[in-house]
N, C-alpha and C. Protein backbone atom coordinates (compact mmCIF):
# COMPACT_ATOMS: atom_id res chain seq x y z
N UNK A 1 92.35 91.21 46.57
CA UNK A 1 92.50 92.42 47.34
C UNK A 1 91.21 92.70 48.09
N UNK A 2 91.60 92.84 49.24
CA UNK A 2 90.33 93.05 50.13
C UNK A 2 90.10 94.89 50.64
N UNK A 3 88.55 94.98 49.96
CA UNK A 3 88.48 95.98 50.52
C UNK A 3 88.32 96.97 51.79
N UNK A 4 87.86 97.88 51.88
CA UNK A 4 87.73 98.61 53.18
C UNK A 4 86.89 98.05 54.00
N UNK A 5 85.43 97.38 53.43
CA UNK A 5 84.76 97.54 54.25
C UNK A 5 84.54 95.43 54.52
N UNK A 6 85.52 94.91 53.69
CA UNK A 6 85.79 93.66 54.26
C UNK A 6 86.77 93.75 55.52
N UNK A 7 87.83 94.82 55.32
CA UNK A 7 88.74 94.62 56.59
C UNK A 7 88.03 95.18 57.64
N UNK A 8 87.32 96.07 57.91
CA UNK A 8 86.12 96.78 59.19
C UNK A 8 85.47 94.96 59.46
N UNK A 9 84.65 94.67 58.60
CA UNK A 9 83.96 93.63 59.38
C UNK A 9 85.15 92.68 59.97
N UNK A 10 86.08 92.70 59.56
CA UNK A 10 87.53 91.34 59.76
C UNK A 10 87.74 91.53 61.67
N UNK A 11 87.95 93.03 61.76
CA UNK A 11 88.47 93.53 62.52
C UNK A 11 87.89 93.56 63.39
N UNK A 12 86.42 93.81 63.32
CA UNK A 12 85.01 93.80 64.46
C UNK A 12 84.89 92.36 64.80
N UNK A 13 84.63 91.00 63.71
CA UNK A 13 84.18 89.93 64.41
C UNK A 13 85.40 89.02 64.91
N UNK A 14 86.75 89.40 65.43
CA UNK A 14 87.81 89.37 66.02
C UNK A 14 87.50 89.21 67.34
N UNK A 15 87.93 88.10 68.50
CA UNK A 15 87.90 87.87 69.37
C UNK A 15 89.00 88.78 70.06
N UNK A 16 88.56 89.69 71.37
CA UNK A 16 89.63 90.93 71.75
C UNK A 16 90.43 89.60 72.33
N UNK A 17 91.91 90.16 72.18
CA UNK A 17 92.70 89.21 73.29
C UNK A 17 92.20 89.57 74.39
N UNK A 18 93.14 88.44 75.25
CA UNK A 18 93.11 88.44 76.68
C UNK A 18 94.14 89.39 77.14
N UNK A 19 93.84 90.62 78.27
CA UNK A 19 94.84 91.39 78.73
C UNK A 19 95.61 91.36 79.60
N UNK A 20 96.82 91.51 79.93
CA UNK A 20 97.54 91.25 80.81
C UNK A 20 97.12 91.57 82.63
N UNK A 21 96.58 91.17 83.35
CA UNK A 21 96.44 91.75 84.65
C UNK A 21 97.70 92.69 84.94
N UNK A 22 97.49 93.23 85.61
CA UNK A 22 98.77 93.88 86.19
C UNK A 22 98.74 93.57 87.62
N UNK A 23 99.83 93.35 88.03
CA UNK A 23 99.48 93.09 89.60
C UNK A 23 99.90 94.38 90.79
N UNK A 24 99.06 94.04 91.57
CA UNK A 24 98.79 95.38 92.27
C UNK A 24 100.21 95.88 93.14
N UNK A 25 100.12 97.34 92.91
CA UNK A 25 101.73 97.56 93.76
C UNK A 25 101.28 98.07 95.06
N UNK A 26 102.54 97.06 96.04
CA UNK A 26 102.57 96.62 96.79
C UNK A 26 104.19 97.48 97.79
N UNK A 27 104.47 98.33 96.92
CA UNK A 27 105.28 99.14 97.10
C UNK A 27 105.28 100.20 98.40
N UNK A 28 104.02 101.14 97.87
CA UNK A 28 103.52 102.08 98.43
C UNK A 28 103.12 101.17 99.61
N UNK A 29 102.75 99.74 99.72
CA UNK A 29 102.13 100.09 101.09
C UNK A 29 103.70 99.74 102.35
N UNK A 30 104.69 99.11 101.67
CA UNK A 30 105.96 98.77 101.74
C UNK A 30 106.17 99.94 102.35
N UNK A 31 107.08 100.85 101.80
CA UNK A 31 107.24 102.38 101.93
C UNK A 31 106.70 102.90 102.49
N UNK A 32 105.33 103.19 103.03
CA UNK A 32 104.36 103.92 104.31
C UNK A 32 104.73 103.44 105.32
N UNK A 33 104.74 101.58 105.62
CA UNK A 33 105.62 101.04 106.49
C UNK A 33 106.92 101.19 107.06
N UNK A 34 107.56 101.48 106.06
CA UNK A 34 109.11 101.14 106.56
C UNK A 34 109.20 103.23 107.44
N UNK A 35 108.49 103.77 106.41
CA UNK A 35 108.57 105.12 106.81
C UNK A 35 108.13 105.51 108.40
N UNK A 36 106.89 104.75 108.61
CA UNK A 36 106.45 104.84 109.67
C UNK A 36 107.39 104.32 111.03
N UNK A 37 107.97 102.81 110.73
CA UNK A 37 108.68 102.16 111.48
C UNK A 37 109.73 103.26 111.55
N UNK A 38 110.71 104.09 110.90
CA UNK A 38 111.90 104.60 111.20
C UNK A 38 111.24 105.45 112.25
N UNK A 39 110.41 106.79 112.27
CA UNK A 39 110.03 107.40 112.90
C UNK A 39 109.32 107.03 114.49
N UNK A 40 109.08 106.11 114.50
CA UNK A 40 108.48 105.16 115.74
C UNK A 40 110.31 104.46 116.37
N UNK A 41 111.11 104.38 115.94
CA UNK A 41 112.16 103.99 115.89
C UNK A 41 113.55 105.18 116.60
N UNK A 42 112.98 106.44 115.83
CA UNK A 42 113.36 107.41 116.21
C UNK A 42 113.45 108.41 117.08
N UNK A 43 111.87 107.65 118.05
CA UNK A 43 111.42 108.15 118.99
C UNK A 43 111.99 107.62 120.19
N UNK A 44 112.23 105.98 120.09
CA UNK A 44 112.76 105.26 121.02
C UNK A 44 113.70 105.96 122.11
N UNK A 45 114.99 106.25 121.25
CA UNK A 45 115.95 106.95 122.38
C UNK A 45 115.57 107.94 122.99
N UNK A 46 114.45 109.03 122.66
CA UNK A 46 113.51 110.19 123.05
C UNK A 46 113.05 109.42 124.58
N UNK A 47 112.81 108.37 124.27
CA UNK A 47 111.72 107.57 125.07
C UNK A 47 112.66 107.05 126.27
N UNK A 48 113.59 106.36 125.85
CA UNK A 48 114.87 105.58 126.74
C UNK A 48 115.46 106.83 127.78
N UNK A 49 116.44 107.41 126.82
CA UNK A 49 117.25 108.42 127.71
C UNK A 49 117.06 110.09 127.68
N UNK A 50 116.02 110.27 127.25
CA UNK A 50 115.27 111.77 127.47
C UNK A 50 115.60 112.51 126.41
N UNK A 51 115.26 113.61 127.06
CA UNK A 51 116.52 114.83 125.84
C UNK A 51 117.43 115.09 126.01
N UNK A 52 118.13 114.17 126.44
CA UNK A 52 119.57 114.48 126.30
C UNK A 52 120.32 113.65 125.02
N UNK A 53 119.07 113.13 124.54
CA UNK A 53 119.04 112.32 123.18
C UNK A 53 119.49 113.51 122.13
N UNK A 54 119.04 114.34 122.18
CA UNK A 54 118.93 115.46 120.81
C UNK A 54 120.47 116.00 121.12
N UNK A 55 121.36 115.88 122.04
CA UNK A 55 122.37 116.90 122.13
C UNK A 55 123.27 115.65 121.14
N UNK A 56 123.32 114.35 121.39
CA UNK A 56 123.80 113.08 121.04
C UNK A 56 123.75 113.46 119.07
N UNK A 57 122.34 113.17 118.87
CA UNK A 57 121.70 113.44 117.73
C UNK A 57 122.50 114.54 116.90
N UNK A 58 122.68 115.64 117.34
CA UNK A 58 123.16 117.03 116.73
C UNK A 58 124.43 116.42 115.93
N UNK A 59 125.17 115.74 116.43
CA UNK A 59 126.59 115.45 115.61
C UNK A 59 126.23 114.29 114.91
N UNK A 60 125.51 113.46 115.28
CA UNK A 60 125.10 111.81 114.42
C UNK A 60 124.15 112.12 113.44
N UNK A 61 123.77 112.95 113.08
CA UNK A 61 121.83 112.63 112.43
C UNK A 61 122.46 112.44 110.88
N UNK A 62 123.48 112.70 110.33
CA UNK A 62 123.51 111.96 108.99
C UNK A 62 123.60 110.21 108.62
N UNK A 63 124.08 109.75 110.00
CA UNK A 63 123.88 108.63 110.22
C UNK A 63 122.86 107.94 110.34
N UNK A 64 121.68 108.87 111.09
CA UNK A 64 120.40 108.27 111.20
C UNK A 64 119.66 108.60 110.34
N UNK A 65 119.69 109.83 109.38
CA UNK A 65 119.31 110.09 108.24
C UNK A 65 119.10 109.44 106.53
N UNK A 66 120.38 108.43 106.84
CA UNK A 66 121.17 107.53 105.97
C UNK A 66 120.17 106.20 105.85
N UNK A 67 119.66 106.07 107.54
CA UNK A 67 118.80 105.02 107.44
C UNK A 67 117.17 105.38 106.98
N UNK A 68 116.88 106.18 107.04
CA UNK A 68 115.35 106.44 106.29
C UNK A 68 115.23 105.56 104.78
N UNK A 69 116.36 105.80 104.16
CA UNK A 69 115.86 105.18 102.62
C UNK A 69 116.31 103.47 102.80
N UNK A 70 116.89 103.10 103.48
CA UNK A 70 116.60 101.97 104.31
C UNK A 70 115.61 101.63 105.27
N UNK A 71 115.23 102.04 105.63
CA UNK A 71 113.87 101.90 106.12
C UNK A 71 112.81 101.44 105.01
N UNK A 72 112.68 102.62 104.14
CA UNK A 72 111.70 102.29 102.98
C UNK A 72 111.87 101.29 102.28
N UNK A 73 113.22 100.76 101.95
CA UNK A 73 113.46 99.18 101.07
C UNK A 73 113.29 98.63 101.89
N UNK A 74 113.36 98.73 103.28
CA UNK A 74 113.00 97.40 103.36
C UNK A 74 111.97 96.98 104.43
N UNK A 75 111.03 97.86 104.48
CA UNK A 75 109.60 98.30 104.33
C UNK A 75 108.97 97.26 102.68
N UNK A 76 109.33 97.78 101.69
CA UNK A 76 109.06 97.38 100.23
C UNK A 76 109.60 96.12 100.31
N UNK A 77 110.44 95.38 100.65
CA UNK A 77 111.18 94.38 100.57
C UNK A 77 110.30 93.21 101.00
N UNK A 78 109.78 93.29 102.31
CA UNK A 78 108.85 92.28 103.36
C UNK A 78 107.42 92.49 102.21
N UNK A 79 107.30 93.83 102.42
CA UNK A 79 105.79 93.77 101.66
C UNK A 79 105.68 93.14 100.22
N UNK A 80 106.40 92.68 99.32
CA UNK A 80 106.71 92.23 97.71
C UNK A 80 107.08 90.55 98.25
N UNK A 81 108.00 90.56 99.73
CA UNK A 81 108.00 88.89 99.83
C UNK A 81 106.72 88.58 100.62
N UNK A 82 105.91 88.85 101.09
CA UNK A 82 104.93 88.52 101.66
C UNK A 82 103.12 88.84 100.54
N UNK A 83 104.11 89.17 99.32
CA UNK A 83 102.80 89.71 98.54
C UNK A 83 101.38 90.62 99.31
N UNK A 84 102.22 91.44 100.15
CA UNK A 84 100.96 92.53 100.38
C UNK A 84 100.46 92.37 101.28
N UNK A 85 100.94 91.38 102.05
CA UNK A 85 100.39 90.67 103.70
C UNK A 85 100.11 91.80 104.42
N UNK A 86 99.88 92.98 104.97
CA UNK A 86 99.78 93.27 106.14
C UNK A 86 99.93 93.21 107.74
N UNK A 87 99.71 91.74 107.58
CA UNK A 87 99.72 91.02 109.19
C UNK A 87 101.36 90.87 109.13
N UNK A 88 102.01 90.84 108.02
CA UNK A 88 103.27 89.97 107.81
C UNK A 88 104.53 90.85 107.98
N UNK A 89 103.87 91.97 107.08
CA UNK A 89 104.83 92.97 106.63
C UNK A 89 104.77 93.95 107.78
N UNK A 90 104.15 94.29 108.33
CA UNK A 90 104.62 95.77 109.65
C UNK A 90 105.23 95.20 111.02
N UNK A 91 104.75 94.09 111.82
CA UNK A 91 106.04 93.38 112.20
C UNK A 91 107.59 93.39 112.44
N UNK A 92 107.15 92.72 110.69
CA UNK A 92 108.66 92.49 110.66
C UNK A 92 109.42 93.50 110.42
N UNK A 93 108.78 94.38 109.29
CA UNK A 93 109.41 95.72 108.90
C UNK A 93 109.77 96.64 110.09
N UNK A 94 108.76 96.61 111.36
CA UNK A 94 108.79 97.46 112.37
C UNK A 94 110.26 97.04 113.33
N UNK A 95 110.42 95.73 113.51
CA UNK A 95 111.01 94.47 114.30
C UNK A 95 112.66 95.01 114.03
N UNK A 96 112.68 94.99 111.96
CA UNK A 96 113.82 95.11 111.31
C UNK A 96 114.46 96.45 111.48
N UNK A 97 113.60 97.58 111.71
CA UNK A 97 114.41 98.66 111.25
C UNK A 97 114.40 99.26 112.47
N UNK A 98 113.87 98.69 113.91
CA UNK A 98 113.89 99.01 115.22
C UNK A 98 115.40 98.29 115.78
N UNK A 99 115.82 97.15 115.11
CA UNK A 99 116.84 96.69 115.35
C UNK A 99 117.87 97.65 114.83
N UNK A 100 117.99 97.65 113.64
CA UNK A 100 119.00 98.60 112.65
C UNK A 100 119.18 99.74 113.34
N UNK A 101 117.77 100.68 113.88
CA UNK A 101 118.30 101.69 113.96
C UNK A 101 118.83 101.85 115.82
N UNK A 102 118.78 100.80 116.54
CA UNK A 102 118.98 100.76 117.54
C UNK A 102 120.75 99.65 117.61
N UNK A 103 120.65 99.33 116.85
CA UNK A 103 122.34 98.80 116.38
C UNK A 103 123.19 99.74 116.21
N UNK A 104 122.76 100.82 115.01
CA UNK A 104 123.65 102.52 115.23
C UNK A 104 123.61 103.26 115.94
N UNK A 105 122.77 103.25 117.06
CA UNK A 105 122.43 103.97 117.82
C UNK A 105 123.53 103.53 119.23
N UNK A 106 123.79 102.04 119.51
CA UNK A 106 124.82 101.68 120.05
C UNK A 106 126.15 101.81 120.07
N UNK A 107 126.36 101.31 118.40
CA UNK A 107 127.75 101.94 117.83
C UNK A 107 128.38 102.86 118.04
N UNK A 108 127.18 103.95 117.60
CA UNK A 108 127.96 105.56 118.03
C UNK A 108 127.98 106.24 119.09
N UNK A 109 127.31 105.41 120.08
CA UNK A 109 127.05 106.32 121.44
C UNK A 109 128.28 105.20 122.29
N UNK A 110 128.30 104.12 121.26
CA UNK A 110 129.70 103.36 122.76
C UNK A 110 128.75 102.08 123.96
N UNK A 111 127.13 102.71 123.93
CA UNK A 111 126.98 101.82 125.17
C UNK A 111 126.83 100.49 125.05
């Protein structure tokens, strides 16, 4: 039977394991992206056909609303396959959700 002050020394001259890294999230910078791209995205038709965009908008915006949390996946999506690229991920993320939201933007307006 080992005493107290054999298990203290046992426990001290113990090599600490090795700790798991954690790897860095890559999420948040995903999500700032994709967020940014919708809104830059959103501006477009502002930009194209004036304000006569917002009268359009008034009856559609749950549609374009729908795409924000799409935006953010897949914002997060590029940034987790590109492991955190920067150069890689706003691009494409910008590229992707400028398409998307300019694909519904066709649909429902007919042109």
């Amino acid at each position: 039977m080992q005493t107290l002050s054999q298990i203290f020394i046992d426990l001290t001259r113990k090599k600490p394991e090795p700790q798991d890294r954690e790897e860095p999230s890559y999420s948040m910078l995903g999500g700032c992206t994709g967020f940014v791209s919708f809104w830059l995205a959103f501006a477009i038709p502002f930009m194209v056909y004036g304000s006569n965009t917002l009268f359009f908008l008034l009856y559609t915006w749950p549609f374009f609303i729908a795409l924000l949390p799409v935006s953010v996946l897949i914002g997060i999506a590029f940034s987790m396959l590109f492991g955190g690229s920067l150069w890689k991920t706003l691009p494409l993320t910008g590229l992707s959700v400028i398409c998307l939201f300019w694909a519904i933007f066709s649909f429902l307006s007919g042109w």
